[in-house]
C-alpha atoms as a PDB file:
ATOM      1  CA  UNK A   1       9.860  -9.063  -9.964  1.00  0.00           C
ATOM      2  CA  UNK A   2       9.507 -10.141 -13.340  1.00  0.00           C
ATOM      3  CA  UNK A   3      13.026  -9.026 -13.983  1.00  0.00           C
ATOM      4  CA  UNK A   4      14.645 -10.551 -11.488  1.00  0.00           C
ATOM      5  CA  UNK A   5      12.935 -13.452 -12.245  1.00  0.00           C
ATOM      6  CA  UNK A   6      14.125 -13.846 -15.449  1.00  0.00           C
ATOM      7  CA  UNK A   7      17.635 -13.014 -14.101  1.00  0.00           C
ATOM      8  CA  UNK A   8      17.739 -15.965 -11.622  1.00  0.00           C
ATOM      9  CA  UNK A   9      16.234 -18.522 -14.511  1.00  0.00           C
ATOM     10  CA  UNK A  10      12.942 -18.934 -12.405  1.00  0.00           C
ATOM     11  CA  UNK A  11       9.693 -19.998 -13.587  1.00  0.00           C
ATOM     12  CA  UNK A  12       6.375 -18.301 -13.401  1.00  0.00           C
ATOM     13  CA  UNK A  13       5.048 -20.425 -10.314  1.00  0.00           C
ATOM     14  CA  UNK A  14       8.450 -19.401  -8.700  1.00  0.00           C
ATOM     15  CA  UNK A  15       8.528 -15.944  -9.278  1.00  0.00           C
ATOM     16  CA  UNK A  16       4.675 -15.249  -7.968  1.00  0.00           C
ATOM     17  CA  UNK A  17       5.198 -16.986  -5.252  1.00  0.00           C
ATOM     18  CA  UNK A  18       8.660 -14.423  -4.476  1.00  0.00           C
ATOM     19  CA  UNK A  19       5.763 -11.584  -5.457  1.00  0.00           C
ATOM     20  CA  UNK A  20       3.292 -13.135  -3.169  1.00  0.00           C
ATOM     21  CA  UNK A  21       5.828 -13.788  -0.013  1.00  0.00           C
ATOM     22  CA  UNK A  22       7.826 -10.172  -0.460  1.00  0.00           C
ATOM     23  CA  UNK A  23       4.206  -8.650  -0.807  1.00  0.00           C
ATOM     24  CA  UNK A  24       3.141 -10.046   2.341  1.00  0.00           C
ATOM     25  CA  UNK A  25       5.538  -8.653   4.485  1.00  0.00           C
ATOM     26  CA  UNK A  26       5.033  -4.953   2.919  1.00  0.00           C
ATOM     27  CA  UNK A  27       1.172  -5.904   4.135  1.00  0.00           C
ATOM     28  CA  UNK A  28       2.429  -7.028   7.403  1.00  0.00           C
ATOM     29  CA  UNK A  29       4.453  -3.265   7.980  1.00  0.00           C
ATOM     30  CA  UNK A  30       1.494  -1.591   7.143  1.00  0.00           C
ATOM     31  CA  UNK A  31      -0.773  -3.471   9.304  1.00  0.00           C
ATOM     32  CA  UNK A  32       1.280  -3.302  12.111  1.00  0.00           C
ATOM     33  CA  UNK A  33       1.859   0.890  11.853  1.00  0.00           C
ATOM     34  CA  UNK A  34      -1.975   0.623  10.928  1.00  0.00           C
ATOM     35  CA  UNK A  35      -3.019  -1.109  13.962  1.00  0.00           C
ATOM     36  CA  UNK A  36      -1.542   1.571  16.395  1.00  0.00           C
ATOM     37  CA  UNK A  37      -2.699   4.496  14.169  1.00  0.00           C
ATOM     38  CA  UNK A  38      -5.877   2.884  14.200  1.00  0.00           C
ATOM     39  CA  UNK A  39      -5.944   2.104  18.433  1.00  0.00           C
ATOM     40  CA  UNK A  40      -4.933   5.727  18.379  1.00  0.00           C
ATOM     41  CA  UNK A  41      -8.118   6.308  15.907  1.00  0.00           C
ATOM     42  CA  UNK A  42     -10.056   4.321  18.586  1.00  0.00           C
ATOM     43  CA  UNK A  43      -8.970   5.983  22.299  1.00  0.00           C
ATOM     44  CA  UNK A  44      -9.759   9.256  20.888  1.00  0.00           C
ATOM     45  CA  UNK A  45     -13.108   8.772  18.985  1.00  0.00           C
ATOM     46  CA  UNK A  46     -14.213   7.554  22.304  1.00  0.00           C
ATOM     47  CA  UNK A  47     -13.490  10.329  24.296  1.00  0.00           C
ATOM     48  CA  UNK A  48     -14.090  12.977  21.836  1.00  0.00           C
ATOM     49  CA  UNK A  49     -17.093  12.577  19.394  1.00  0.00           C
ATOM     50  CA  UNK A  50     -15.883  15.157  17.048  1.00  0.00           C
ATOM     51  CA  UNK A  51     -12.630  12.687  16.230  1.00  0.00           C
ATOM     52  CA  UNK A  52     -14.629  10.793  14.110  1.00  0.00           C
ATOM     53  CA  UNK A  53     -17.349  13.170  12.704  1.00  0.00           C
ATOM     54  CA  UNK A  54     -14.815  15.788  11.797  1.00  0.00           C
ATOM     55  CA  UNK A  55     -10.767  15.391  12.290  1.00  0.00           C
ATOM     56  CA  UNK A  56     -10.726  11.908  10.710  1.00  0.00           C
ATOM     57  CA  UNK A  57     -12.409  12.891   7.724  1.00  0.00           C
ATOM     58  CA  UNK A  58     -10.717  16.196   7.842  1.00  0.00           C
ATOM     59  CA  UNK A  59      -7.086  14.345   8.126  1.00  0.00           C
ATOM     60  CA  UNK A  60      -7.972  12.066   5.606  1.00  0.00           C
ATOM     61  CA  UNK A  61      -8.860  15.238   3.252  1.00  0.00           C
ATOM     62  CA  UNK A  62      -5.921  16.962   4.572  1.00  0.00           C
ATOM     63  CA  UNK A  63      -3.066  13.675   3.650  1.00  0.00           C
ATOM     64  CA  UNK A  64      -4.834  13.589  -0.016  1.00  0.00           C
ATOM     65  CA  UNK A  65      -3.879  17.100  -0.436  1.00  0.00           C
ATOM     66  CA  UNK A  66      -0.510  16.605   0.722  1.00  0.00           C
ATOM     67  CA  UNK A  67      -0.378  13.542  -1.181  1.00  0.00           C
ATOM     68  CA  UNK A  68      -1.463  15.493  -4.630  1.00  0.00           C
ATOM     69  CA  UNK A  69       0.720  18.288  -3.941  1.00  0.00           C
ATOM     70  CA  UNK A  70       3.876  15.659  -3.924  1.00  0.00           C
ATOM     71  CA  UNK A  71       2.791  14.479  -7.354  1.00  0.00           C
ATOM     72  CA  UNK A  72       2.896  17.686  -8.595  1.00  0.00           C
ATOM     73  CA  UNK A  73       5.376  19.385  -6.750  1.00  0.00           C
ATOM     74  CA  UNK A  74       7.538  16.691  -5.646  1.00  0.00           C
ATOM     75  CA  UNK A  75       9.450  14.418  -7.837  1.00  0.00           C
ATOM     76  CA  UNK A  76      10.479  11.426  -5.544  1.00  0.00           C
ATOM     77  CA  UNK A  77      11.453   8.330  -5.837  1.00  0.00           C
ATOM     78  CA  UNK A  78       9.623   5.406  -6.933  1.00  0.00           C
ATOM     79  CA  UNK A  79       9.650   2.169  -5.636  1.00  0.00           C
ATOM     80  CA  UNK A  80      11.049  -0.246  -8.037  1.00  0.00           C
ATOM     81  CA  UNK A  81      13.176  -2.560  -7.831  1.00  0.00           C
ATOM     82  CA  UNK A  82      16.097  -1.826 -10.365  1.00  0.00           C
ATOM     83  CA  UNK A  83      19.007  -3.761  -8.340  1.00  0.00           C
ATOM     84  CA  UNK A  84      18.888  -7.497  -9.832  1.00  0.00           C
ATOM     85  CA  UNK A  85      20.912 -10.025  -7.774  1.00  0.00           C
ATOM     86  CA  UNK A  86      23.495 -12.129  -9.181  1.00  0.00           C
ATOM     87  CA  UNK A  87      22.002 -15.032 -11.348  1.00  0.00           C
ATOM     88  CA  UNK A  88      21.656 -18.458  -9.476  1.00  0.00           C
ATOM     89  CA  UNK A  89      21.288 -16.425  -6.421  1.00  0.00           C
ATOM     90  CA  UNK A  90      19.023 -18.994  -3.909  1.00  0.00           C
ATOM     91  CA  UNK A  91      15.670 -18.163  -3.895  1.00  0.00           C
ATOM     92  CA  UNK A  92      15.550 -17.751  -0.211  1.00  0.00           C
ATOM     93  CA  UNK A  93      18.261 -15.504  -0.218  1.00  0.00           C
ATOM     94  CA  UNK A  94      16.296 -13.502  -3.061  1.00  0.00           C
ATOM     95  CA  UNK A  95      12.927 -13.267  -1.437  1.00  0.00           C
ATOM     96  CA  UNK A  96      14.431 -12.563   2.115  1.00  0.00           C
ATOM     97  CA  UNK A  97      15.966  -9.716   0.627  1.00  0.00           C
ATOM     98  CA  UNK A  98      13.079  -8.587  -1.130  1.00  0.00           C
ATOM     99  CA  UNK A  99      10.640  -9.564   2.004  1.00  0.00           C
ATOM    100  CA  UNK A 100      13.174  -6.816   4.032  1.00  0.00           C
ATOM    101  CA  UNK A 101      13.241  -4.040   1.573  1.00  0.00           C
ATOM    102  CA  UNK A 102       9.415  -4.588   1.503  1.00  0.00           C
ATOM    103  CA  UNK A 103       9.096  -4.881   4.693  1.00  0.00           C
ATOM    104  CA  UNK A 104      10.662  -1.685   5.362  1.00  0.00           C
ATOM    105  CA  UNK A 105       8.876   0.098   2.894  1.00  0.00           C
ATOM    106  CA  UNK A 106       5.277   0.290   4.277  1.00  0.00           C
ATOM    107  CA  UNK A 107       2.131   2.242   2.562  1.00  0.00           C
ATOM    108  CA  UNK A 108       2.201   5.420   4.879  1.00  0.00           C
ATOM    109  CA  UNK A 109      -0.132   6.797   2.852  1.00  0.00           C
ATOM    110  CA  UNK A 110      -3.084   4.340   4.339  1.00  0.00           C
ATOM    111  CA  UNK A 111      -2.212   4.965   7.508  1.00  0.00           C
ATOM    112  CA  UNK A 112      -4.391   7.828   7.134  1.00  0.00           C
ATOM    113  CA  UNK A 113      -7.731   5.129   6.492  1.00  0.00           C
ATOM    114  CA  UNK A 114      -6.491   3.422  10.111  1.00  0.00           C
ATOM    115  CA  UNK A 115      -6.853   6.487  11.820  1.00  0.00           C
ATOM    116  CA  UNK A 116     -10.748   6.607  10.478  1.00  0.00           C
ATOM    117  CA  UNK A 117     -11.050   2.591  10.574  1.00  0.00           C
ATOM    118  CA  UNK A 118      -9.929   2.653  14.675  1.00  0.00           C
ATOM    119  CA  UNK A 119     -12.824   5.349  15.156  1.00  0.00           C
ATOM    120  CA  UNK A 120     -15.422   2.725  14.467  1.00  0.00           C
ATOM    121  CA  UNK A 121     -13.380   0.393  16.643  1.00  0.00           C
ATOM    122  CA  UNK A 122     -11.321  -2.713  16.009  1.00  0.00           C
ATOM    123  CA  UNK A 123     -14.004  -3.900  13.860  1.00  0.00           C
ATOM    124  CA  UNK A 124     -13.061  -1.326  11.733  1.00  0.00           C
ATOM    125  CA  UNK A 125      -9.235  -1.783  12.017  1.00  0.00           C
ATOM    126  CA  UNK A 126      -9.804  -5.260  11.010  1.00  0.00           C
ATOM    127  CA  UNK A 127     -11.778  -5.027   8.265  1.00  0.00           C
ATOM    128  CA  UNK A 128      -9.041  -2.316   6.883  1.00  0.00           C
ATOM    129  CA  UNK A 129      -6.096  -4.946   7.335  1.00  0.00           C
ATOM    130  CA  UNK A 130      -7.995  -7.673   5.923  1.00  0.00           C
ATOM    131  CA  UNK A 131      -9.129  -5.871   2.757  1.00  0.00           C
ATOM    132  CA  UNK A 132      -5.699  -4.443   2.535  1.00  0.00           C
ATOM    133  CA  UNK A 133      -4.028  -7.606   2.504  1.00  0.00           C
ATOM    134  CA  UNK A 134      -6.032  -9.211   0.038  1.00  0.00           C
ATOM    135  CA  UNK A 135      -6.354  -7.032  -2.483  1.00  0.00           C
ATOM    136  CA  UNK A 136      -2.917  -5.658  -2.216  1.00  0.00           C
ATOM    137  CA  UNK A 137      -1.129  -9.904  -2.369  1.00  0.00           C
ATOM    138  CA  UNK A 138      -3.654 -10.552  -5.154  1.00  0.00           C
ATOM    139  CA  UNK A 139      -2.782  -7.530  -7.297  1.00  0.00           C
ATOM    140  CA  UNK A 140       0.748  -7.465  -6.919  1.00  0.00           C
ATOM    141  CA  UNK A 141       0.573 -11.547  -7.650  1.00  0.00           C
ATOM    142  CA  UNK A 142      -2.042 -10.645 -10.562  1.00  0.00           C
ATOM    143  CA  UNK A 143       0.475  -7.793 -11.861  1.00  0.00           C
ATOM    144  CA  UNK A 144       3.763  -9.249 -11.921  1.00  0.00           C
ATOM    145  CA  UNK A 145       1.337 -13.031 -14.082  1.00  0.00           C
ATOM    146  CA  UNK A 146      -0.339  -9.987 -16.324  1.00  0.00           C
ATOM    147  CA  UNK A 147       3.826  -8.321 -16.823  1.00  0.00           C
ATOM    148  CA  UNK A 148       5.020 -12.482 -17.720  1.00  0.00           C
ATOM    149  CA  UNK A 149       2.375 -12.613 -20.217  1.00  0.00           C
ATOM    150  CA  UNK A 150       3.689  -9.507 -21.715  1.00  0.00           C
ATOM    151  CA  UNK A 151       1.387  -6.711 -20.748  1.00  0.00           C
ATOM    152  CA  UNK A 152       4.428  -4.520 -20.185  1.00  0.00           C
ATOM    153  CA  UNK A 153       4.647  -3.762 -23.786  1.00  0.00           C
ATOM    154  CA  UNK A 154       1.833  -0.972 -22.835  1.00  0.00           C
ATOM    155  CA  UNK A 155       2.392   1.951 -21.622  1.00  0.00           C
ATOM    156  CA  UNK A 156       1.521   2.087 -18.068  1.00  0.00           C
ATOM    157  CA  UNK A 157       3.553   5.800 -17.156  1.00  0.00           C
ATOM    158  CA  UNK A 158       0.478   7.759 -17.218  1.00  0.00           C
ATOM    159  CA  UNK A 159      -0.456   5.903 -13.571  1.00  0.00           C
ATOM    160  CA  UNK A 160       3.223   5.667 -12.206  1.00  0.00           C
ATOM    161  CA  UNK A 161       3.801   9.474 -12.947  1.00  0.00           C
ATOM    162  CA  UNK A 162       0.360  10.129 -11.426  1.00  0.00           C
ATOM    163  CA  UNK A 163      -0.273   7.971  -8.075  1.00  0.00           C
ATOM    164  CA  UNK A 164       0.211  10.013  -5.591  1.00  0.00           C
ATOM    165  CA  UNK A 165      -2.397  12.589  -7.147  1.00  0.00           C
ATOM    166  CA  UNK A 166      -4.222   8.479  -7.295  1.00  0.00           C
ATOM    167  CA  UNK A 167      -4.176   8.450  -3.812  1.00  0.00           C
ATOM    168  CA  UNK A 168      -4.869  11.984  -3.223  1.00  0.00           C
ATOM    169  CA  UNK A 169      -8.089  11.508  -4.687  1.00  0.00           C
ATOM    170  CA  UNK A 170      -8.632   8.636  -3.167  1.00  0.00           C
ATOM    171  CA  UNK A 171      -8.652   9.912   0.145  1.00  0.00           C
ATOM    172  CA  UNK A 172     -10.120  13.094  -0.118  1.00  0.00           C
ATOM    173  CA  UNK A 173     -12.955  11.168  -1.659  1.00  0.00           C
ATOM    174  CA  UNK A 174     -12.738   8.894   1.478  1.00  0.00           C
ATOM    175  CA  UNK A 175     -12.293  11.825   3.969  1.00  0.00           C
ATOM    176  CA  UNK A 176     -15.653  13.203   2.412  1.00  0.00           C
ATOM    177  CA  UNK A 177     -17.621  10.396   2.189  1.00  0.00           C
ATOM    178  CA  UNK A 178     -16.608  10.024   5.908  1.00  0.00           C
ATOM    179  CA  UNK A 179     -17.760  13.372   6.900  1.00  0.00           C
ATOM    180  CA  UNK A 180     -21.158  13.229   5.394  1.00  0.00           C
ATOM    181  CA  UNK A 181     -22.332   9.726   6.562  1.00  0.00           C
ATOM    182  CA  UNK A 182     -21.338  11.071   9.444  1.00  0.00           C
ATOM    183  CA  UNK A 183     -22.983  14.268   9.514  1.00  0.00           C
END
């Protein structure tokens, strides 16, 4: 973001509010796959007990696993944004075409926490999206003000190499936690 705001001459106003738009709508994608995963979550912790004592923490476990195996094992892609658009591009052009790609691209990887949120109900689900949205807008706003100011002088490849084994750990730490306040 930072770089294609300095491509299209924009100021640092404009280019959070392209973060905080073209964020949105990756929240919105992952929010909406959430909210079935979690209704899914929901129909069958009602019927079946175990669902929420056992196979949510056990699939949340299970995705951190898989999740620090592809760090490890699994060199993918990353997403970043290295296409710039032509300078003097219109901004709504720009942050539609951003808002897509985002939108497109949701967080898979927390599916996994609607599953266990829908368990406890649509309480739960909606307590997931909320926190999600917020602290995902705010740090991708906060990130791209922090990269303006020049924080992206430091070296910040340690976490980029490593997030998947991030979220791994995350939600094996999750899927745990789950299973013993449960037991």
């Amino acid at each position: 973001m930072v770089a294609i705001g300095k491509v299209e001459r924009w100021n640092k106003s404009t280019t959070l509010w392209a973060t905080a738009i073209s964020g949105f709508a990756h929240v919105a994608s992952t929010i909406l796959i959430g909210i079935i995963v979690g209704w899914a979550g929901y129909k069958l912790a009602s019927s079946y007990h175990y669902i929420s004592s056992i196979a949510a923490p056990a699939i949340l476990v299970l995705f951190g696993l898989v999740y620090i195996g592809r760090n490890f094992f699994w060199h993918g892609h990353h997403h970043h944004f290295d296409e710039q658009p032509a300078p003097n591009t219109p901004f709504a052009t720009v942050v539609l075409s951003l808002s897509i790609g985002m939108f497109f691209s949701p967080c898979v990887e927390l599916e996994s926490y609607y599953f266990t949120a829908g368990t406890f109900g649509w309480p739960g689900i909606l307590v997931v999206s909320i926190v999600y949205l917020v602290v995902t807008v705010v740090a991708m706003v906060a990130y791209v003000a922090l990269a303006m100011e020049g924080i992206n002088r430091f070296n910040w490849q340690f976490l980029e190499k490593n997030e998947k084994a991030i979220i791994g750990a995350v939600l094996i730490l999750v899927g745990l936690t789950t299973y013993f306040l449960n037991f």
